[in-house]
C-alpha atoms as a PDB file:
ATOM      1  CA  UNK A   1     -63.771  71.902  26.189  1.00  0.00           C
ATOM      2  CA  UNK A   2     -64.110  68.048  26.439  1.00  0.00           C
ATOM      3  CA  UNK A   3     -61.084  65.825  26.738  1.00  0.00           C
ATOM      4  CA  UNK A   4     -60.710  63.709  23.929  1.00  0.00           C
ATOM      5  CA  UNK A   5     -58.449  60.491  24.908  1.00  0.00           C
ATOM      6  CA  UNK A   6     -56.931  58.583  21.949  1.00  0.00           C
ATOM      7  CA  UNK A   7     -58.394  56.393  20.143  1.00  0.00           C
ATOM      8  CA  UNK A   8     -57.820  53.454  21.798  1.00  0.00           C
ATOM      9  CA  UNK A   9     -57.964  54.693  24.948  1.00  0.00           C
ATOM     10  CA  UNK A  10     -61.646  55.645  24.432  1.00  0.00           C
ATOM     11  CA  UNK A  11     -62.422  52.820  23.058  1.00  0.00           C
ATOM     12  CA  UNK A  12     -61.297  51.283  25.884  1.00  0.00           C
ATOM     13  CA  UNK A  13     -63.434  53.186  27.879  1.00  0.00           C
ATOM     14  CA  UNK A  14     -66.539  52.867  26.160  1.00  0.00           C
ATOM     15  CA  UNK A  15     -66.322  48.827  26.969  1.00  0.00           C
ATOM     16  CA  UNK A  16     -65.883  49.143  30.475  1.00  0.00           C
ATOM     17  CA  UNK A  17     -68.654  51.280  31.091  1.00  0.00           C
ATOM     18  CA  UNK A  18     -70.711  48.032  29.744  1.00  0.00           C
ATOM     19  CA  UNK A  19     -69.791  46.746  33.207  1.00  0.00           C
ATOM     20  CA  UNK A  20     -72.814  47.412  35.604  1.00  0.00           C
ATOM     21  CA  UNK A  21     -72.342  50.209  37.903  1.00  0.00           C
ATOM     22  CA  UNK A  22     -69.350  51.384  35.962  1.00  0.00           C
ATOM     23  CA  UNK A  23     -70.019  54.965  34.490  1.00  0.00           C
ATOM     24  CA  UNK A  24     -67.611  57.632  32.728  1.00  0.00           C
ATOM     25  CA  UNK A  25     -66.102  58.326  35.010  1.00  0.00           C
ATOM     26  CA  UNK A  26     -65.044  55.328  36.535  1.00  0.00           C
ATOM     27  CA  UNK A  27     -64.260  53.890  33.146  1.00  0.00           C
ATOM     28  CA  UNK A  28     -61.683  56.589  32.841  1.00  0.00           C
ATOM     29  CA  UNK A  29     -59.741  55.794  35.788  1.00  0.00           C
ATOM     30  CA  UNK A  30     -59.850  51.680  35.140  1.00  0.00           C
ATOM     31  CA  UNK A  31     -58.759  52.874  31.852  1.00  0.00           C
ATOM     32  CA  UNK A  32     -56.300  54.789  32.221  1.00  0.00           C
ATOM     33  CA  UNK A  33     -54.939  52.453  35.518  1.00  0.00           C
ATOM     34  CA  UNK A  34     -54.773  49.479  33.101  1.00  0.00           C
ATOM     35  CA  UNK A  35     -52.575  51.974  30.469  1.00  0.00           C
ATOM     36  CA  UNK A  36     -49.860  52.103  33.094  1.00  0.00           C
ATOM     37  CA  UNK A  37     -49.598  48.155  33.450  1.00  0.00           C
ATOM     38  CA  UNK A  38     -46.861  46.410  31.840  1.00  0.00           C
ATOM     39  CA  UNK A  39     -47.347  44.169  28.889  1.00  0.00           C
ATOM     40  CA  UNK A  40     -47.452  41.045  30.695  1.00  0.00           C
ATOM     41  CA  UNK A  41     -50.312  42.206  32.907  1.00  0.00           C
ATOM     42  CA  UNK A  42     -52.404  43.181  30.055  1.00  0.00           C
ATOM     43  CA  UNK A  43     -51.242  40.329  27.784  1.00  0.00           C
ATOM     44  CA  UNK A  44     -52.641  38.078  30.786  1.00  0.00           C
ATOM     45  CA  UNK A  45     -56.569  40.207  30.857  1.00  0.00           C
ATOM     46  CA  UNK A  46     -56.441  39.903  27.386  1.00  0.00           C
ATOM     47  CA  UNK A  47     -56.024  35.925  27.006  1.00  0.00           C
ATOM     48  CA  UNK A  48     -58.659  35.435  29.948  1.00  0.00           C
ATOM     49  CA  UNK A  49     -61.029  37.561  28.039  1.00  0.00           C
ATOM     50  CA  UNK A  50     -60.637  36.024  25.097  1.00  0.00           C
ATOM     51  CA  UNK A  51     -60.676  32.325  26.466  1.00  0.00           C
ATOM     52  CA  UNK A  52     -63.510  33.106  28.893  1.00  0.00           C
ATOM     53  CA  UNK A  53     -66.277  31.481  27.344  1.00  0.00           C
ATOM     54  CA  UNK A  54     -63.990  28.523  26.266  1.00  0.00           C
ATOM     55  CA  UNK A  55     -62.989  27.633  29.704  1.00  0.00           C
ATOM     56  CA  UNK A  56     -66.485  28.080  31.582  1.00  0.00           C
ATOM     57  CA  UNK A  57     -69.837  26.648  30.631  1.00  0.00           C
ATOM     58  CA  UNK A  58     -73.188  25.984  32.477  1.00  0.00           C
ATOM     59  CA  UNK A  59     -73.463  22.813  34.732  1.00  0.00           C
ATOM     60  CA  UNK A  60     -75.211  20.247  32.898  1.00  0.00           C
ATOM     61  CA  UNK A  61     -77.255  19.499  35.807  1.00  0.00           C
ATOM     62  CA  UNK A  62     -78.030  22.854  37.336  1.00  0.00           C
ATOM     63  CA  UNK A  63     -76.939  25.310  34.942  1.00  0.00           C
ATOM     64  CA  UNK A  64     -74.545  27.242  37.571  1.00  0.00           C
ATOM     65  CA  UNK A  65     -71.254  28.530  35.571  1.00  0.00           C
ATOM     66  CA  UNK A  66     -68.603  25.641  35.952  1.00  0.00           C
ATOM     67  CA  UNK A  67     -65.187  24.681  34.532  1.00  0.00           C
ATOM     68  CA  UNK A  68     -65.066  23.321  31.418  1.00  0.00           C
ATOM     69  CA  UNK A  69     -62.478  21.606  32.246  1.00  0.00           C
ATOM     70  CA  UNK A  70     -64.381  19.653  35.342  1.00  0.00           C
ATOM     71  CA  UNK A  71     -66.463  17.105  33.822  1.00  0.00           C
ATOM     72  CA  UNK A  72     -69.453  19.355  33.017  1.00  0.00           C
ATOM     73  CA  UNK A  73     -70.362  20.186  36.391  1.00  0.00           C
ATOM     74  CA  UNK A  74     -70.257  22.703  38.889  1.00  0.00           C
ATOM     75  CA  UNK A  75     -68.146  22.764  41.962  1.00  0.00           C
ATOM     76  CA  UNK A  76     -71.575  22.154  44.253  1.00  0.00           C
ATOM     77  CA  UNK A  77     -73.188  19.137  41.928  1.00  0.00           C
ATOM     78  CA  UNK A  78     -69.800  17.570  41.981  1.00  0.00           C
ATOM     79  CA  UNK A  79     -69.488  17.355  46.340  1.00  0.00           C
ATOM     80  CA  UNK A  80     -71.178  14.065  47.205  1.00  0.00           C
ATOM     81  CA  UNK A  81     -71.194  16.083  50.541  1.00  0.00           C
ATOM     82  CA  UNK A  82     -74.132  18.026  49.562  1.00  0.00           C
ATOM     83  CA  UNK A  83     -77.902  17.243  50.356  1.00  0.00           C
ATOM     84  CA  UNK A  84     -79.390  16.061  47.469  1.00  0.00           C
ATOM     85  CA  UNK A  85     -83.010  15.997  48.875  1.00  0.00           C
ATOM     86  CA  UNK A  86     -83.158  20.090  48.544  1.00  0.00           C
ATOM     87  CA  UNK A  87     -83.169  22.214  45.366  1.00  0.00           C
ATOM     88  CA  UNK A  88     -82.504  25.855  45.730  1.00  0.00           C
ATOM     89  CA  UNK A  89     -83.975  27.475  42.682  1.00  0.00           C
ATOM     90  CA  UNK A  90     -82.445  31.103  41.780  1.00  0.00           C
ATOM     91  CA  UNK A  91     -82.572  33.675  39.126  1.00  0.00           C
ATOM     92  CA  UNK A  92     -79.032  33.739  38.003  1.00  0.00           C
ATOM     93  CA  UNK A  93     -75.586  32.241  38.768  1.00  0.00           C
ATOM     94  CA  UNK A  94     -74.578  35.173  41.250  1.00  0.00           C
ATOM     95  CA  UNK A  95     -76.841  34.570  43.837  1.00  0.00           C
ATOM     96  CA  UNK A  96     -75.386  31.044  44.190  1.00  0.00           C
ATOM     97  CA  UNK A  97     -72.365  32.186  45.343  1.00  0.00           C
ATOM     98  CA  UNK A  98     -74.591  34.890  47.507  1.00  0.00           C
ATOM     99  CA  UNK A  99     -76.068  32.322  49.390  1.00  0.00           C
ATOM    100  CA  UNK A 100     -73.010  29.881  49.546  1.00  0.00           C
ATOM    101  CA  UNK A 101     -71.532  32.859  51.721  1.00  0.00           C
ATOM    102  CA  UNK A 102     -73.771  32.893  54.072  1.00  0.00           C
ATOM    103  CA  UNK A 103     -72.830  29.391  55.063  1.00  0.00           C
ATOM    104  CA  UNK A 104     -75.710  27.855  55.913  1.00  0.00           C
ATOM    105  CA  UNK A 105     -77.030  26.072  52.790  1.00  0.00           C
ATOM    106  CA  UNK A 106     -76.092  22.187  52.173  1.00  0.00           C
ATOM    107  CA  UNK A 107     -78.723  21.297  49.455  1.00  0.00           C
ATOM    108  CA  UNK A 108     -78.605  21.998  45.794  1.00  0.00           C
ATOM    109  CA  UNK A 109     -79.329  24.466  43.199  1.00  0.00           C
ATOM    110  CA  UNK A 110     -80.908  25.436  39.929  1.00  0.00           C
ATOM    111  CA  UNK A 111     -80.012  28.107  38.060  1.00  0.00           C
ATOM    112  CA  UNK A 112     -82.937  29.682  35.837  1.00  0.00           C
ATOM    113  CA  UNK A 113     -81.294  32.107  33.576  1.00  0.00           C
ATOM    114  CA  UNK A 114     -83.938  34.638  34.545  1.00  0.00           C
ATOM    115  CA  UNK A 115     -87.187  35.261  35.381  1.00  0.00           C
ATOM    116  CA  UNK A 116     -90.730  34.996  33.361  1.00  0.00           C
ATOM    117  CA  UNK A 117     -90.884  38.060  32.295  1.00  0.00           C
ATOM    118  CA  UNK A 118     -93.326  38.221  29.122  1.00  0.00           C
ATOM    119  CA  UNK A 119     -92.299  42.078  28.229  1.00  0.00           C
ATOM    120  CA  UNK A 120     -88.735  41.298  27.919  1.00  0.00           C
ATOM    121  CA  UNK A 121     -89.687  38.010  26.055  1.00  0.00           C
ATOM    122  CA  UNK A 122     -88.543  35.395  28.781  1.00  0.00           C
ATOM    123  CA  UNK A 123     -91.476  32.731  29.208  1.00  0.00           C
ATOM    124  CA  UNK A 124     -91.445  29.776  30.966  1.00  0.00           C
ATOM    125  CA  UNK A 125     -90.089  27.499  28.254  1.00  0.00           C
ATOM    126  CA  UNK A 126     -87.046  30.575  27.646  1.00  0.00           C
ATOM    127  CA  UNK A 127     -85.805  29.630  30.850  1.00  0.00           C
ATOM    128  CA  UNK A 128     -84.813  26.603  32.432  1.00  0.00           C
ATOM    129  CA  UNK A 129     -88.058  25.503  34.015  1.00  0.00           C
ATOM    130  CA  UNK A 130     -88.207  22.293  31.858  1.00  0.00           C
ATOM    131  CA  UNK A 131     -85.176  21.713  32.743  1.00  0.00           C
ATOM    132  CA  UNK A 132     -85.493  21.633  36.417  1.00  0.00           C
ATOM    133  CA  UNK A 133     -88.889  19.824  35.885  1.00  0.00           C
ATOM    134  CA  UNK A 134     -86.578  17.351  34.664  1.00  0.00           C
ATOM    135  CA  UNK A 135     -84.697  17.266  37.420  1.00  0.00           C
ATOM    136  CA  UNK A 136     -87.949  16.498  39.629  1.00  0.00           C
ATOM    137  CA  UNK A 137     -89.041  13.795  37.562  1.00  0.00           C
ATOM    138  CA  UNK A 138     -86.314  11.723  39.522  1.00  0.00           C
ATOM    139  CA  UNK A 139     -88.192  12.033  43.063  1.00  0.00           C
ATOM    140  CA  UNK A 140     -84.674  12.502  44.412  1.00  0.00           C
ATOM    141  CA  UNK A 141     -85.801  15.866  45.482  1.00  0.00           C
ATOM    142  CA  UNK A 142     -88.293  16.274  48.805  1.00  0.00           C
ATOM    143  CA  UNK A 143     -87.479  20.099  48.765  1.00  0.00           C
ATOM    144  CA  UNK A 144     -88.000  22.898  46.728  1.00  0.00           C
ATOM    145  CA  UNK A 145     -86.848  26.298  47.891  1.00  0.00           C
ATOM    146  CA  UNK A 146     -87.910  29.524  45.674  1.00  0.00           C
ATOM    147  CA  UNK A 147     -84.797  32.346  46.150  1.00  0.00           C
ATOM    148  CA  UNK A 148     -86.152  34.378  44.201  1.00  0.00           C
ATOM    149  CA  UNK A 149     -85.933  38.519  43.852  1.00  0.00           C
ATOM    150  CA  UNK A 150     -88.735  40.048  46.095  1.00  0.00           C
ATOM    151  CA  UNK A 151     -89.745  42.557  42.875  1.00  0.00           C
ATOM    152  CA  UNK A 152     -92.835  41.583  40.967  1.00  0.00           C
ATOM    153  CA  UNK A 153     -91.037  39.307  37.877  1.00  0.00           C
ATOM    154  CA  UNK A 154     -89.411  36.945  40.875  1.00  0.00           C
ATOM    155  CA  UNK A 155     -92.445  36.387  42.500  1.00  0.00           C
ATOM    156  CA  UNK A 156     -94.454  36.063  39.575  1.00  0.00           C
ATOM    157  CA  UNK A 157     -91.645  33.064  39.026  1.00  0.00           C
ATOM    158  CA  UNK A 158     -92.313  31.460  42.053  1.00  0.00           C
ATOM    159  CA  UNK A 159     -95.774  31.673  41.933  1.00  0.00           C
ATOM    160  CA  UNK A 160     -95.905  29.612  39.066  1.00  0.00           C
ATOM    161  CA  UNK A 161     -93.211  27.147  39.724  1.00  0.00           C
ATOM    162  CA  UNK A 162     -95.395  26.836  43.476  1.00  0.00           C
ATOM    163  CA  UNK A 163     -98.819  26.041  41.019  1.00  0.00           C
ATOM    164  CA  UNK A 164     -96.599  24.012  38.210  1.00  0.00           C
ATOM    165  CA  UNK A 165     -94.426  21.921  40.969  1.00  0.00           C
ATOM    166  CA  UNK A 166     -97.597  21.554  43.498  1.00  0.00           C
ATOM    167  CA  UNK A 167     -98.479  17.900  42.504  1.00  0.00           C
ATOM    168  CA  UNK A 168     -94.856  16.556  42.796  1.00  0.00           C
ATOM    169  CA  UNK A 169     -95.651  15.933  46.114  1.00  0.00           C
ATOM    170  CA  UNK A 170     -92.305  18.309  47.335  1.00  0.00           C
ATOM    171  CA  UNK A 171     -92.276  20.721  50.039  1.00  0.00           C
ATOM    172  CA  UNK A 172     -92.045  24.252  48.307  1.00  0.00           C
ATOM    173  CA  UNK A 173     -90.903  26.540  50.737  1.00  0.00           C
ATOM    174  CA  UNK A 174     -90.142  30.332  49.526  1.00  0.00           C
ATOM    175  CA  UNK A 175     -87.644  32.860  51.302  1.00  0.00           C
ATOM    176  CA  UNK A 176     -88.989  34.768  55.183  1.00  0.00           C
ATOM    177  CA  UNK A 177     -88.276  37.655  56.767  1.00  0.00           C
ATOM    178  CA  UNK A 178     -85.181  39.352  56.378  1.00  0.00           C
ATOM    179  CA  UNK A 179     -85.480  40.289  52.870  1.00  0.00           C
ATOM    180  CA  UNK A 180     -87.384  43.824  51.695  1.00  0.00           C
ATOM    181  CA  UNK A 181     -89.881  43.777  49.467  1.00  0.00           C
ATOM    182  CA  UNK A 182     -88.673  44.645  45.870  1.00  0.00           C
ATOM    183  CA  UNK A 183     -85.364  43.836  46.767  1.00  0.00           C
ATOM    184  CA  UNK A 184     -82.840  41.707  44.500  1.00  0.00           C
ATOM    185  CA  UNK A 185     -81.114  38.458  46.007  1.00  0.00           C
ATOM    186  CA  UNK A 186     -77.716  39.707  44.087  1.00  0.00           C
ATOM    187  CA  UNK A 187     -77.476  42.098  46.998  1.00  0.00           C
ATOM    188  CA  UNK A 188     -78.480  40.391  50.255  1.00  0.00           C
ATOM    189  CA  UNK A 189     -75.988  40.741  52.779  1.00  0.00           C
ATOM    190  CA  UNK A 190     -74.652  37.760  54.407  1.00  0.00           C
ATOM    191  CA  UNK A 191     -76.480  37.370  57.901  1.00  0.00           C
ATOM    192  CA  UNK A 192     -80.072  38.636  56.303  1.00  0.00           C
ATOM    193  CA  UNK A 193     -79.923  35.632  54.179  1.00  0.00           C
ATOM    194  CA  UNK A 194     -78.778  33.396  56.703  1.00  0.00           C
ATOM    195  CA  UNK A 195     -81.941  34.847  58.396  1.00  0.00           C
ATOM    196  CA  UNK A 196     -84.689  34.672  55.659  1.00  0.00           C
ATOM    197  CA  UNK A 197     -83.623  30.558  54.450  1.00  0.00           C
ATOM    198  CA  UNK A 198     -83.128  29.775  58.480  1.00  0.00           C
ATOM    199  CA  UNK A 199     -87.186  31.129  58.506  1.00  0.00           C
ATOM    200  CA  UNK A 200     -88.272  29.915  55.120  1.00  0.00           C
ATOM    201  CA  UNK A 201     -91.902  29.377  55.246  1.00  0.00           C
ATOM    202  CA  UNK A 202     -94.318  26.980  52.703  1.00  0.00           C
ATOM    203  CA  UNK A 203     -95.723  28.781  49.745  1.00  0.00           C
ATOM    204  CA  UNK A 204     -99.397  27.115  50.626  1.00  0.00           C
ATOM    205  CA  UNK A 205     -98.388  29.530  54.074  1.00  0.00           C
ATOM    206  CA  UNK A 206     -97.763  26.467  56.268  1.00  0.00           C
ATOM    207  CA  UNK A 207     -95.269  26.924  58.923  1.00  0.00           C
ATOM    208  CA  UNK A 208     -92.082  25.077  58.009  1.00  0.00           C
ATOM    209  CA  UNK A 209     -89.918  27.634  59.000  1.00  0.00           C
ATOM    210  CA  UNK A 210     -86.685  27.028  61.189  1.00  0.00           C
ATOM    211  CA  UNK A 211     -85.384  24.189  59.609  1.00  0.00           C
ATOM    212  CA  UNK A 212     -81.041  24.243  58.490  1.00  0.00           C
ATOM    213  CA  UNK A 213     -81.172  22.550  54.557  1.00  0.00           C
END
């Protein structure tokens, strides 16, 4: 016979399972962990849930999540000690902080908010392409890096940020070796993506590889 939890408690439940990777399970233990915390615990979850989307919004320069509190930007537009000639251009806000831990990357990013992917309705317009070709318009950037997923969508992306960007007289380099084919950047270890933007290599296939950003 099936266990059936209070009310609450299930619903409880059925809302953390939303999390990714979190299944029944699972949802029953965080559940039933959080049911043994005293008030003040759960009083503080509940305000930062509640407050969450008052308290963070996109960068208004590169769309990464950022205080609201901080002047509209993110914590890497703000630094005047980042390189402002290179513009790493990923899927989602994640994979910033991905490649921030691997340590190597000075430059700049842009945050898409996806990928072009016409079955799901995302086209280039639905994400924030014109926004980054924006961003271009300055000639502040020389760079261009694609971090994009390896599956087909990301490299569909890049291809056509490569053919839209190709005139704007910017180096577009994509990520090397290191990275499987098919693979999302959400879960590149560390050193592989220290290896694959150290060996970055033009989209045209010129070898510009090697080069710290």
């Amino acid at each position: 016979m099936p266990i059936v939890w209070p009310e609450a408690l299930d619903e409880l439940m059925q809302l953390l399972k939303n999390l990714p990777g979190i299944g029944k399970r699972s949802a029953e233990r965080m559940a039933l962990s959080m049911y043994h915390w005293d008030a003040k615990k759960l009083s503080a979850l509940a305000e930062n849930l509640a407050t969450l989307h008052d308290k963070i919004r996109p960068c208004s320069v590169c769309g990464n999540l950022a205080d609201a509190a901080g002047g509209g930007l993110c914590a890497v537009c703000a630094s005047p000690l980042r390189d402002r000639s290179v513009i790493c251009v990923v899927e989602e806000s994640q994979q910033v902080n991905v490649i921030e831990t691997a340590g190597i990357y000075k430059g700049l990013y842009h945050v898409l908010g996806g990928r072009i992917a016409p079955l799901e309705g995302k086209f280039p317009d639905s994400i924030s392409i014109p926004q980054l070709d924006a961003r271009l318009a300055s000639g502040e950037a020389k760079e261009l890096i694609l971090a994009l997923s390896q599956d087909i969508e990301g490299q569909a992306t890049a291809f056509y940020l490569a053919n839209r960007f190709k005139d704007k007289g910017l180096r577009i380099t994509r990520l090397s070796q290191g990275l499987p084919a098919g693979a999302d950047l959400t879960y590149a270890d560390a050193a592989t993506l220290a290896i694959a933007l150290n060996a970055r290599t033009s989209v045209e296939g010129g070898n510009h590889g090697g080069q710290e950003a």
